[in-house]
Protein backbone atom coordinates (compact mmCIF):
# COMPACT_ATOMS: atom_id res chain seq x y z
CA UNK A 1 34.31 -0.47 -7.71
CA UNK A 2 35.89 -3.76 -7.08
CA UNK A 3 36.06 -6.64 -4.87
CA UNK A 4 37.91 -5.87 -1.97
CA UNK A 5 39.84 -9.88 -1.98
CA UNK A 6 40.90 -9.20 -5.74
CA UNK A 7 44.32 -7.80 -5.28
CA UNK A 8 44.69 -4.29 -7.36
CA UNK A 9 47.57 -5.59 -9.06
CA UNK A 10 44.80 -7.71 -11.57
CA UNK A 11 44.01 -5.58 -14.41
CA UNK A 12 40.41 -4.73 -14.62
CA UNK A 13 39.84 -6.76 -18.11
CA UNK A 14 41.33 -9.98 -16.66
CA UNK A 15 38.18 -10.54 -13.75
CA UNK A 16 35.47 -11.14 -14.70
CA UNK A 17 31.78 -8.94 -14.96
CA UNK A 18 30.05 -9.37 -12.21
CA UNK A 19 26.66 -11.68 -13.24
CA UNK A 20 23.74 -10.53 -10.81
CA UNK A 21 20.66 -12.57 -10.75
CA UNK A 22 17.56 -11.66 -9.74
CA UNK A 23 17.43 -13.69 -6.61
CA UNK A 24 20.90 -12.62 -5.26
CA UNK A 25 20.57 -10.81 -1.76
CA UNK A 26 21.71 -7.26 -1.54
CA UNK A 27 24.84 -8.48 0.12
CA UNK A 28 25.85 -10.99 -2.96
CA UNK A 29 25.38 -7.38 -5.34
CA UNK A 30 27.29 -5.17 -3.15
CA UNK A 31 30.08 -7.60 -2.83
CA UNK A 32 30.26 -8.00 -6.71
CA UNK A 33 30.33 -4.22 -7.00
CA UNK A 34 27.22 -4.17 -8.37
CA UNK A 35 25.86 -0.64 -8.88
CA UNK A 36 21.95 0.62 -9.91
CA UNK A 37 21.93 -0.33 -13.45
CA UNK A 38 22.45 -3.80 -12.94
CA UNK A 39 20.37 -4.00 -9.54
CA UNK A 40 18.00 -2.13 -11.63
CA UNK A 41 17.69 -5.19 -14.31
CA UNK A 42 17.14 -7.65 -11.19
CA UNK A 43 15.13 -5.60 -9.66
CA UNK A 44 12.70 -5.93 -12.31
CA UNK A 45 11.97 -9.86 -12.02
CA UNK A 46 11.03 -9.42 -8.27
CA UNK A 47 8.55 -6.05 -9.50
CA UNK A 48 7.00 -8.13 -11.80
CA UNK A 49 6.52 -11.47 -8.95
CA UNK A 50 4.93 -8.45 -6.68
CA UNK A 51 2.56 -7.05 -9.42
CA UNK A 52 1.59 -10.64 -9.88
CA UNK A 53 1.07 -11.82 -6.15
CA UNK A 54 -0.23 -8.12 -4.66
CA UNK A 55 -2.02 -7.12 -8.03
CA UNK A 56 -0.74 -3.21 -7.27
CA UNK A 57 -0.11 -1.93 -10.47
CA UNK A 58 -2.42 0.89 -10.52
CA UNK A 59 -1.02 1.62 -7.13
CA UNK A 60 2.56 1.56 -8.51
CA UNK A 61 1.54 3.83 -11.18
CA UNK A 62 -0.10 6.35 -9.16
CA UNK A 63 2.99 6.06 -6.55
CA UNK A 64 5.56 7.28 -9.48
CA UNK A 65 3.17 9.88 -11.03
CA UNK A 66 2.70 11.43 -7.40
CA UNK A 67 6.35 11.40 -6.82
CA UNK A 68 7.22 12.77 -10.07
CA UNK A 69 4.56 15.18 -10.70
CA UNK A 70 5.64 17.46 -8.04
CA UNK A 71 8.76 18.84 -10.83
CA UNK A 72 8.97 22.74 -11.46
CA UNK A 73 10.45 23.47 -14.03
CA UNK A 74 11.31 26.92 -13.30
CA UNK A 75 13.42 26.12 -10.45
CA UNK A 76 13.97 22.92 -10.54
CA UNK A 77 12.42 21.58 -7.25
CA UNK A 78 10.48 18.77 -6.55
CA UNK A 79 10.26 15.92 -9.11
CA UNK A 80 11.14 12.31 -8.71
CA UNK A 81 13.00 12.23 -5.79
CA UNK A 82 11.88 9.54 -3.06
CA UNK A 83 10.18 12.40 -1.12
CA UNK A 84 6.69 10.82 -1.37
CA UNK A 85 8.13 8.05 1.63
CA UNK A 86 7.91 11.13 4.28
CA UNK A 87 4.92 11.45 6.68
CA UNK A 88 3.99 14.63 5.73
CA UNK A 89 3.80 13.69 1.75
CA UNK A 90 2.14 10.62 2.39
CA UNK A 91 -0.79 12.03 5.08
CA UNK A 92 -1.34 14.52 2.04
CA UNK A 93 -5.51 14.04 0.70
CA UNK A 94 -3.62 13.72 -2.84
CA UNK A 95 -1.44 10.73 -2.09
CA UNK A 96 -3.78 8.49 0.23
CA UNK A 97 -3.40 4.97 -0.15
CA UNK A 98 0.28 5.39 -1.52
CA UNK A 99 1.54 4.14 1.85
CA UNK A 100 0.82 0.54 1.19
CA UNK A 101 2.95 0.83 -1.94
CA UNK A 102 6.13 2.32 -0.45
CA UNK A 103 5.30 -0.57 2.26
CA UNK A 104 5.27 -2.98 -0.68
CA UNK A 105 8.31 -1.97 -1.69
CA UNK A 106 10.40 -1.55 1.49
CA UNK A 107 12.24 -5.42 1.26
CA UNK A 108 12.94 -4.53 -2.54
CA UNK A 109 14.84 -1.33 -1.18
CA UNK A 110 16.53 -3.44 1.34
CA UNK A 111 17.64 -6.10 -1.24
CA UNK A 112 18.35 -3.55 -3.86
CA UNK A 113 20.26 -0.77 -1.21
CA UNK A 114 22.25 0.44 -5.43
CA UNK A 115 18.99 1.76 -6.01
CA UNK A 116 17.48 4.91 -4.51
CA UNK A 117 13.93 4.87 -3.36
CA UNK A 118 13.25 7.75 -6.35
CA UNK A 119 14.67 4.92 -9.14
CA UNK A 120 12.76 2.34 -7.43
CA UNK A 121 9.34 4.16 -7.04
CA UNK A 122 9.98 5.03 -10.42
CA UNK A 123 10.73 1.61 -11.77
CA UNK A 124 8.00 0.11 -10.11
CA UNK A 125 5.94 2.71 -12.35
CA UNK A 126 7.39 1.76 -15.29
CA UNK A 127 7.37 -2.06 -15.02
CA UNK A 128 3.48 -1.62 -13.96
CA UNK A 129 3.14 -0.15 -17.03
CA UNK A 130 4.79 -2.48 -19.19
CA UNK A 131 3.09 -4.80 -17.41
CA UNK A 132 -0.59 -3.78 -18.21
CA UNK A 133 0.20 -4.21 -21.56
CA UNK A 134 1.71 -0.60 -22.12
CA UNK A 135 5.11 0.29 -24.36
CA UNK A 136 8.36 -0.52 -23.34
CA UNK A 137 9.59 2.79 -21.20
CA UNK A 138 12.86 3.51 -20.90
CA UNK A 139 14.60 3.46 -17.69
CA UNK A 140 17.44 5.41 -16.03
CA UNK A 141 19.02 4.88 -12.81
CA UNK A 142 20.83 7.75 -10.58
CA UNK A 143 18.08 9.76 -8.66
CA UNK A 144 19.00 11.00 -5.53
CA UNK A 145 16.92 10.60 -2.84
CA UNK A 146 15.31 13.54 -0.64
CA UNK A 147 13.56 14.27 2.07
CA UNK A 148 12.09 17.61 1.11
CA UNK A 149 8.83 17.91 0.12
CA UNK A 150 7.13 20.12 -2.52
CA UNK A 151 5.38 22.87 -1.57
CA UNK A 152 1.63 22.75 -1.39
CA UNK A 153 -0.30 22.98 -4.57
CA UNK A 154 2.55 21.05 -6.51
CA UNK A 155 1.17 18.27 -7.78
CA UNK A 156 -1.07 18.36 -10.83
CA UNK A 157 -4.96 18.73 -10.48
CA UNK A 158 -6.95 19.01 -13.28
CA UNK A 159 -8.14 22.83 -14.12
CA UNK A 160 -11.98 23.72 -13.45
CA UNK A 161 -14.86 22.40 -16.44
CA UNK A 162 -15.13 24.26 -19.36
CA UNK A 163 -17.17 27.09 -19.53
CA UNK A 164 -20.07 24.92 -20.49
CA UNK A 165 -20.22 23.48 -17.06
CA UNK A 166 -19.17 20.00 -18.75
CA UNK A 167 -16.28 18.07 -17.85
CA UNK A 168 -13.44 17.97 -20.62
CA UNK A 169 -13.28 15.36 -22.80
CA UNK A 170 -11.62 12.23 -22.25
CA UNK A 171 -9.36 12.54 -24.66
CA UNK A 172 -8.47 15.96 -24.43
CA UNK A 173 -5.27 17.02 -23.39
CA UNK A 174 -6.10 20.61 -22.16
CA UNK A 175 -5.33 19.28 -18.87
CA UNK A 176 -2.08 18.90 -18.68
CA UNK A 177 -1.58 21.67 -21.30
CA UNK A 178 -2.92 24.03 -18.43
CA UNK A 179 -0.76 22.25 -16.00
CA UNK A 180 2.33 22.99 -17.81
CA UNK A 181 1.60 25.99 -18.69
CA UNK A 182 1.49 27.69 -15.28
């Protein structure tokens, strides 16, 4: 995409990249062209001021998960699409208290219009992540956004106890094996 005022006759290597800072507006990006992968890398700095001032990463985290975990894989419905914004998701027992996040993030949205609201749920997961101290996660750009939700039952819940009556271990893993397996 370029600049509408640069005349087409100006071959492409002769302007020059478009430099987006963090603190450009969402009209500054879109005039430069700018699509999600580099609104994604400015998006970042104003995540990481909001983790800071709001102290929301667990909320963040919890907000991508929720979004995310709705994926089947045997039809390919559900997943990390922005769907979590919608009334009906968010009034759902499993996601209360994720309203104040997609709140949190509505002038990011607005300043960052490249980037749906399934990249940036999901990059406010991962820079929550990172910022806790966690691994670097990689990061993708090009969800689409949808306003379809996932069918009751979706989301993962952790199977019943053991047959012992006891909770499974911390550490173990049979949770999400179960999960995954159905």
């Amino acid at each position: 995409s370029t600049h509408p005022l640069i005349h087409p006759s100006t071959p492409p290597r002769e302007r020059p990249p478009p430099q987006p800072s963090p603190t450009m507006s969402a009209a500054a990006l879109a005039l430069l062209g700018v699509g999600p992968e580099a609104a994604e890398r400015a998006a970042r700095a104003d995540l990481r001021a909001l983790l800071a001032t709001e102290r929301c990463g667990p909320l963040f985290i919890r907000l991508a998960f929720n979004d995310a975990g709705t994926f089947d894989a045997r039809d390919g419905t559900g997943g990390a699409n922005g769907s979590i914004r919608t009334r009906k998701e968010l009034s759902h027992a499993a996601n209360a208290g994720l309203e104040r996040a997609v709140h949190l993030l509505a002038p990011l949205k607005a300043k960052f219009p490249a980037l749906s609201c399934a990249d940036l749920f999901q990059l406010a997961g991962v820079v929550a992540v990172e910022g806790a101290g966690g691994p670097p996660l990689g990061f993708v750009p090009g969800r689409r956004d949808s306003w379809a939700y996932a069918p009751e039952g979706s989301l993962f819940s952790p199977p019943p106890p053991p047959p012992s009556g006891r909770p499974w271990p911390a550490s173990s893993t049979a949770g999400l094996r179960a999960w995954a397996a159905r």
